[in-house]
Protein backbone atom coordinates (compact mmCIF):
# COMPACT_ATOMS: atom_id res chain seq x y z
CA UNK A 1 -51.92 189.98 -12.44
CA UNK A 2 -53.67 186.68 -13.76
CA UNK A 3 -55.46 183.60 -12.39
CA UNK A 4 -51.99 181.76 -13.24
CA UNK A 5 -49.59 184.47 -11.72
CA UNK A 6 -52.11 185.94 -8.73
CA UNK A 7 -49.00 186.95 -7.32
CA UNK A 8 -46.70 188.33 -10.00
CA UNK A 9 -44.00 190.24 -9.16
CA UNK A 10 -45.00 190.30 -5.16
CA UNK A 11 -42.12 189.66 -2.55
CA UNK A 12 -42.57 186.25 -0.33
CA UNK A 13 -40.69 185.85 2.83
CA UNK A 14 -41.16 181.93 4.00
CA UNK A 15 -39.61 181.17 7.52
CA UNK A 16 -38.84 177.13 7.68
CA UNK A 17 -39.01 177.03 4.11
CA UNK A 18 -37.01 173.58 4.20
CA UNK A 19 -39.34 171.18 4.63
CA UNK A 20 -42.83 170.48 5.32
CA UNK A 21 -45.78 173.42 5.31
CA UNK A 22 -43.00 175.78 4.82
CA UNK A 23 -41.80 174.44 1.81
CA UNK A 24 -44.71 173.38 -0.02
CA UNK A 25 -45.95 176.85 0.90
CA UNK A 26 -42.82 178.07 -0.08
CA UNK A 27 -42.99 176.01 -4.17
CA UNK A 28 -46.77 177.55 -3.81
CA UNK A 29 -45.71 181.19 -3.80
CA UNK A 30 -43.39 180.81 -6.45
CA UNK A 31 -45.55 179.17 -8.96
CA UNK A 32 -48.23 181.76 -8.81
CA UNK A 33 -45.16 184.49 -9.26
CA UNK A 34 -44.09 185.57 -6.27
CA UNK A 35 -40.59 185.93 -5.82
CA UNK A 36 -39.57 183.46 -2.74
CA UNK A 37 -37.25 184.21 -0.13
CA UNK A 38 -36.73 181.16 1.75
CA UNK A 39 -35.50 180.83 5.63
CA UNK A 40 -34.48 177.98 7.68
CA UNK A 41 -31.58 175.98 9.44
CA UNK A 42 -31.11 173.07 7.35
CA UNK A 43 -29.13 174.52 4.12
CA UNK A 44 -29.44 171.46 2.24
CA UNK A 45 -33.36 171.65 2.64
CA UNK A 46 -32.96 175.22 0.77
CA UNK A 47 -31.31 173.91 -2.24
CA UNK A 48 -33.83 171.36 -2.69
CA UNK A 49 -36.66 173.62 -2.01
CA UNK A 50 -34.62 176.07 -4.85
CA UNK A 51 -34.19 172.62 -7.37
CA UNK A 52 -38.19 172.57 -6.90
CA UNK A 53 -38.77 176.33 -7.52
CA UNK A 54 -36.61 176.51 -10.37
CA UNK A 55 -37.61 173.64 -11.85
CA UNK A 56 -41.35 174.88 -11.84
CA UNK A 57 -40.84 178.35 -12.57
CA UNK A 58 -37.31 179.00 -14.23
CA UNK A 59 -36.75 181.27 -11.61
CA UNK A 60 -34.40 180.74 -8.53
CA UNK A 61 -34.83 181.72 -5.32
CA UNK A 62 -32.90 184.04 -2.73
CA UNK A 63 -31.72 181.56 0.34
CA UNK A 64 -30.56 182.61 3.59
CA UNK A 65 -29.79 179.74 5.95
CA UNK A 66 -30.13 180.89 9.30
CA UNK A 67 -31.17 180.11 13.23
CA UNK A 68 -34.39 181.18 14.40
CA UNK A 69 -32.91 181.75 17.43
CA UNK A 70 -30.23 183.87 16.34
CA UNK A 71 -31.95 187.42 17.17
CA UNK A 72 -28.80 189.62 15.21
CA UNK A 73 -29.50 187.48 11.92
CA UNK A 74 -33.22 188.33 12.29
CA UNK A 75 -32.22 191.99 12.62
CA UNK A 76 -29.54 191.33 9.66
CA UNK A 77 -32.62 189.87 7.87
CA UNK A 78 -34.73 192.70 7.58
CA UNK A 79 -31.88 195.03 6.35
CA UNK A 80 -31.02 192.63 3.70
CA UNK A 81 -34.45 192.61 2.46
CA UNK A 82 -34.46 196.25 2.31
CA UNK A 83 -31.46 196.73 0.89
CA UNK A 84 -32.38 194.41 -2.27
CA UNK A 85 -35.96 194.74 -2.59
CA UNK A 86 -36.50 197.85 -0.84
CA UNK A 87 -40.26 195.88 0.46
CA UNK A 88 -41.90 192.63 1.23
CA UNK A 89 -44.70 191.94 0.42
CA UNK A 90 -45.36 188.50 1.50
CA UNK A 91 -44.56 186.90 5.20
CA UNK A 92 -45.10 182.96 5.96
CA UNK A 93 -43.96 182.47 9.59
CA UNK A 94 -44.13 178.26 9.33
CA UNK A 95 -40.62 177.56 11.49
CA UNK A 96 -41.73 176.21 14.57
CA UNK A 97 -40.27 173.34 17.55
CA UNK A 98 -41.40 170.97 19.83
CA UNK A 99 -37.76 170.24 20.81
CA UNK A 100 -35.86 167.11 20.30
CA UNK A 101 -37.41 165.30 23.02
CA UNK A 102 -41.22 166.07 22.12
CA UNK A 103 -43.87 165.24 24.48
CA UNK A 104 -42.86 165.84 28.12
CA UNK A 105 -44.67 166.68 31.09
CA UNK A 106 -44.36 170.10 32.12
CA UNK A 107 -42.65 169.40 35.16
CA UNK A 108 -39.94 167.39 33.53
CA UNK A 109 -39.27 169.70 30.85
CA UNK A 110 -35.34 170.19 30.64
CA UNK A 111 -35.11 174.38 30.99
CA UNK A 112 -32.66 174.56 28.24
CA UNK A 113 -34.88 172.85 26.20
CA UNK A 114 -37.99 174.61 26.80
CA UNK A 115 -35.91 178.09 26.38
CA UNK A 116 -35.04 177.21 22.48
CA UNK A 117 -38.57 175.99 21.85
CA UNK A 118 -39.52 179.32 23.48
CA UNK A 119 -36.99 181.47 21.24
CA UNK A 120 -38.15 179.74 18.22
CA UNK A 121 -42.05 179.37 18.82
CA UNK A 122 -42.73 183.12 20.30
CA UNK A 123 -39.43 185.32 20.79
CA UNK A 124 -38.87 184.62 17.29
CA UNK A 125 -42.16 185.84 15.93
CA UNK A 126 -41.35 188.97 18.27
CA UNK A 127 -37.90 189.75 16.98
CA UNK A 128 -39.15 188.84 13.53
CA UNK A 129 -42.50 191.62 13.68
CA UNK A 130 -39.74 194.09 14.67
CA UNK A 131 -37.48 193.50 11.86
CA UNK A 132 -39.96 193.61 8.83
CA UNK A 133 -42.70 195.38 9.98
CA UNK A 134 -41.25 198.30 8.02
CA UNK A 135 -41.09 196.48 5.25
CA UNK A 136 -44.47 194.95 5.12
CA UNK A 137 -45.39 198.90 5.78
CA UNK A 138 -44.14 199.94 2.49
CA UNK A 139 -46.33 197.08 0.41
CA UNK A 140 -49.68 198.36 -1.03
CA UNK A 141 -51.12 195.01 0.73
CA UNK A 142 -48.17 193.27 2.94
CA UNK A 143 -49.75 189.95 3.87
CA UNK A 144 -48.74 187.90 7.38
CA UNK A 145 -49.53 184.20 7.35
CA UNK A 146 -49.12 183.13 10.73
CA UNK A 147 -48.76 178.89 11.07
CA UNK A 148 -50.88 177.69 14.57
CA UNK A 149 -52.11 174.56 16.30
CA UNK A 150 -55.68 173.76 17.62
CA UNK A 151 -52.93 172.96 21.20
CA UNK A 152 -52.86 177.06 21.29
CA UNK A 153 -56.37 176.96 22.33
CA UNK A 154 -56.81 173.58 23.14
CA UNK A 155 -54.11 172.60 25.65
CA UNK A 156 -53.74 169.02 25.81
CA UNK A 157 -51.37 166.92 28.53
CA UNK A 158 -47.85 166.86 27.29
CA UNK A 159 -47.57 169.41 25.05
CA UNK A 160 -46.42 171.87 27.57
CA UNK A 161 -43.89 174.27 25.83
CA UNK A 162 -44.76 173.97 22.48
CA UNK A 163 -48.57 174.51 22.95
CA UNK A 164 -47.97 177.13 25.56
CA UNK A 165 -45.21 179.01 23.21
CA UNK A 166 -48.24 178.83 20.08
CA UNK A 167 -50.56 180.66 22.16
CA UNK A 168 -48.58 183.31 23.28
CA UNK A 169 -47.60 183.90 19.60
CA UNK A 170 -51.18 183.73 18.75
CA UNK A 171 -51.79 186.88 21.39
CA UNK A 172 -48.93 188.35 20.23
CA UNK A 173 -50.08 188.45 16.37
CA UNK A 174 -53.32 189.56 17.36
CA UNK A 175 -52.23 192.53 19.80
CA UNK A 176 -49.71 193.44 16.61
CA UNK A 177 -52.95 193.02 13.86
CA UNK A 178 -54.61 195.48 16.14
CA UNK A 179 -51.57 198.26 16.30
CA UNK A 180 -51.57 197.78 12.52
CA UNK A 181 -55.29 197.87 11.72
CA UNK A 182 -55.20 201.37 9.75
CA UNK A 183 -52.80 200.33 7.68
CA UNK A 184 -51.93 198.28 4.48
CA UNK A 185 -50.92 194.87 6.33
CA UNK A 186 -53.09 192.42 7.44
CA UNK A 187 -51.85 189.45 9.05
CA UNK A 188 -53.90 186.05 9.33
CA UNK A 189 -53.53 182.94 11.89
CA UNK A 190 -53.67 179.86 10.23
CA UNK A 191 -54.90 176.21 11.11
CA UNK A 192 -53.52 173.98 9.45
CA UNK A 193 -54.70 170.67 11.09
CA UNK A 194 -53.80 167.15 10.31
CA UNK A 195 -50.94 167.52 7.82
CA UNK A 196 -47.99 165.18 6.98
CA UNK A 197 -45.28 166.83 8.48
CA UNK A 198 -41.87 165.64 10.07
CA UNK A 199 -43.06 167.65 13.31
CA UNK A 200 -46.05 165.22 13.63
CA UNK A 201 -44.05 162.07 12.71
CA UNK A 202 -41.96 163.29 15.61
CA UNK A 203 -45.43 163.64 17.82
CA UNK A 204 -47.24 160.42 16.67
CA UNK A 205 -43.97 158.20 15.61
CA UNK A 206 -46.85 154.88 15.45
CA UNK A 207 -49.14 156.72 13.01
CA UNK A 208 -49.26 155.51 9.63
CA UNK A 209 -47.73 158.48 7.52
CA UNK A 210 -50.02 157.93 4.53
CA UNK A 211 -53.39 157.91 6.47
CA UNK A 212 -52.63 161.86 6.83
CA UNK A 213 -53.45 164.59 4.03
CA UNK A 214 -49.75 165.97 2.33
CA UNK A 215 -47.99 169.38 3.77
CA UNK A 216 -48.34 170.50 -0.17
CA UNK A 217 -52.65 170.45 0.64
CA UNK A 218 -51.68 173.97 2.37
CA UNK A 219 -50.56 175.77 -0.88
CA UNK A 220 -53.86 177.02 -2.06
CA UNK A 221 -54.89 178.55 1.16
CA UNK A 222 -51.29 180.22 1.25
CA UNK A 223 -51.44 181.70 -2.12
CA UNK A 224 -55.25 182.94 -1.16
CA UNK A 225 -54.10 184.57 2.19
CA UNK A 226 -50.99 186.51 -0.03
CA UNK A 227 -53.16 188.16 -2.79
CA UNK A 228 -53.15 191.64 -2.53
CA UNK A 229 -56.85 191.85 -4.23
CA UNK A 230 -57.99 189.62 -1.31
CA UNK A 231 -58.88 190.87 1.75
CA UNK A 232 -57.61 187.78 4.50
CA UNK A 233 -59.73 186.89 7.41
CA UNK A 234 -58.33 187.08 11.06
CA UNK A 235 -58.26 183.60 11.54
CA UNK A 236 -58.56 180.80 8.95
CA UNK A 237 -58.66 176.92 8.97
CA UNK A 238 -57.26 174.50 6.23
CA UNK A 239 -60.09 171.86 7.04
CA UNK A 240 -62.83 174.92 7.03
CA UNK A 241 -61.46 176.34 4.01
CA UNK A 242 -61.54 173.47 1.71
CA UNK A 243 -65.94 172.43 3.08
CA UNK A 244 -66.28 176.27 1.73
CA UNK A 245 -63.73 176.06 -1.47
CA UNK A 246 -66.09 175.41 -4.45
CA UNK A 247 -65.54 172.16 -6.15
CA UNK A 248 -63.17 172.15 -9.01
């Protein structure tokens, strides 16, 4: 392990690796040496995500387009990762919805709706614990990088399902960190604040794109949280982390 390569050799698992904080965390892990394996509906955002990666590190890496919501390819998941790496090392859990309406009132939330953003934002971070869990077990340091919203603790008018879905994946993480505490995985819930993502265009359509930091700001932190010589906190945030980070 170097400074260029703190992650040689490690195992990376990015869910909604095809755009956004997902990918850019996703090009992060692979240039400091992990080997990527990259999650998410959109196949055609997984072969650009594998252009990038390849193009910055020779390497290519493993795709497997699937739907959050699909709880048997979650299951299928976990056995593939066994089956060819035998671990993992490595687990970003960026895919996340505010359904293709966005803001609603609560009481005019359609229930079909709200039940996706529901499998996607929390029942897939359950199904997903339960698949690689045993995985993350056999790492010397398995890593869980958890993406959140200030909404999971700061409720705000409108954002109903998705900020209601965050927090209960937020108490979810932390009643799992617990049940794991005396062993090798530590998992971490991580702010990532005002980024420029297609999930906020979607959210604030009449903000100027460019007046917001880019998703790619994230990779640093990510590739922090993953080391296995680190120990990650609990709870980090991108804005907090980068007052502390010493100047270049």
């Amino acid at each position: 392990m170097t400074d260029a390569s703190p992650l040689s050799d490690r195992i990376a698992l990015v869910v909604g690796a095809s755009r956004g904080i997902g990918y850019e965390s996703a090009l992060a892990l692979a240039k400091a040496g992990a080997h990527v394996i990259a999650t998410a509906r959109t196949e055609g955002g997984l072969e650009a995500l594998d252009d990038a990666v390849y193009a910055a590190t020779g390497c290519h890496a493993t795709l497997v387009p699937f739907d959050l919501v699909d709880g048997g390819g979650i299951d299928r998941l976990g056995g593939a990762i066994h089956q060819r790496f035998g671990r993992l090392d490595v687990w970003v859990q960026a895919a996340a919805t505010m359904g293709p309406s966005g803001l609603t009132p609560v009481s005019h939330a359609d229930p079909r709706e709200f039940a996706r953003i529901e499998r996607v934002n929390f029942t897939g971070v359950y199904r997903l614990i339960r698949s690689l869990e045993p995985l993350l077990r056999v790492s010397d340091a398995g890593r869980m990088i958890h993406l959140t919203t200030s909404l999971a603790t700061n409720p705000r008018a409108f954002w109903g399902a998705y900020a209601a879905t965050k927090a209960g994946a937020e108490a979810l993480i932390g009643c799992w960190a617990d049940e794991i505490e005396n062993t090798p995985i530590r998992a971490t819930i991580l702010d990532p604040g005002r980024l420029r993502t297609q999930l906020r265009g979607q959210a604030y359509p009449g903000e100027d794109p460019m007046s917001v930091p880019p998703a790619s700001d994230i990779g640093p932190l990510i590739v922090e949280l993953a080391r296995p010589d680190r120990t990650p906190p609990a709870r980090v945030s991108l804005k907090e982390w980068l007052k502390d980070r010493p100047a270049a």
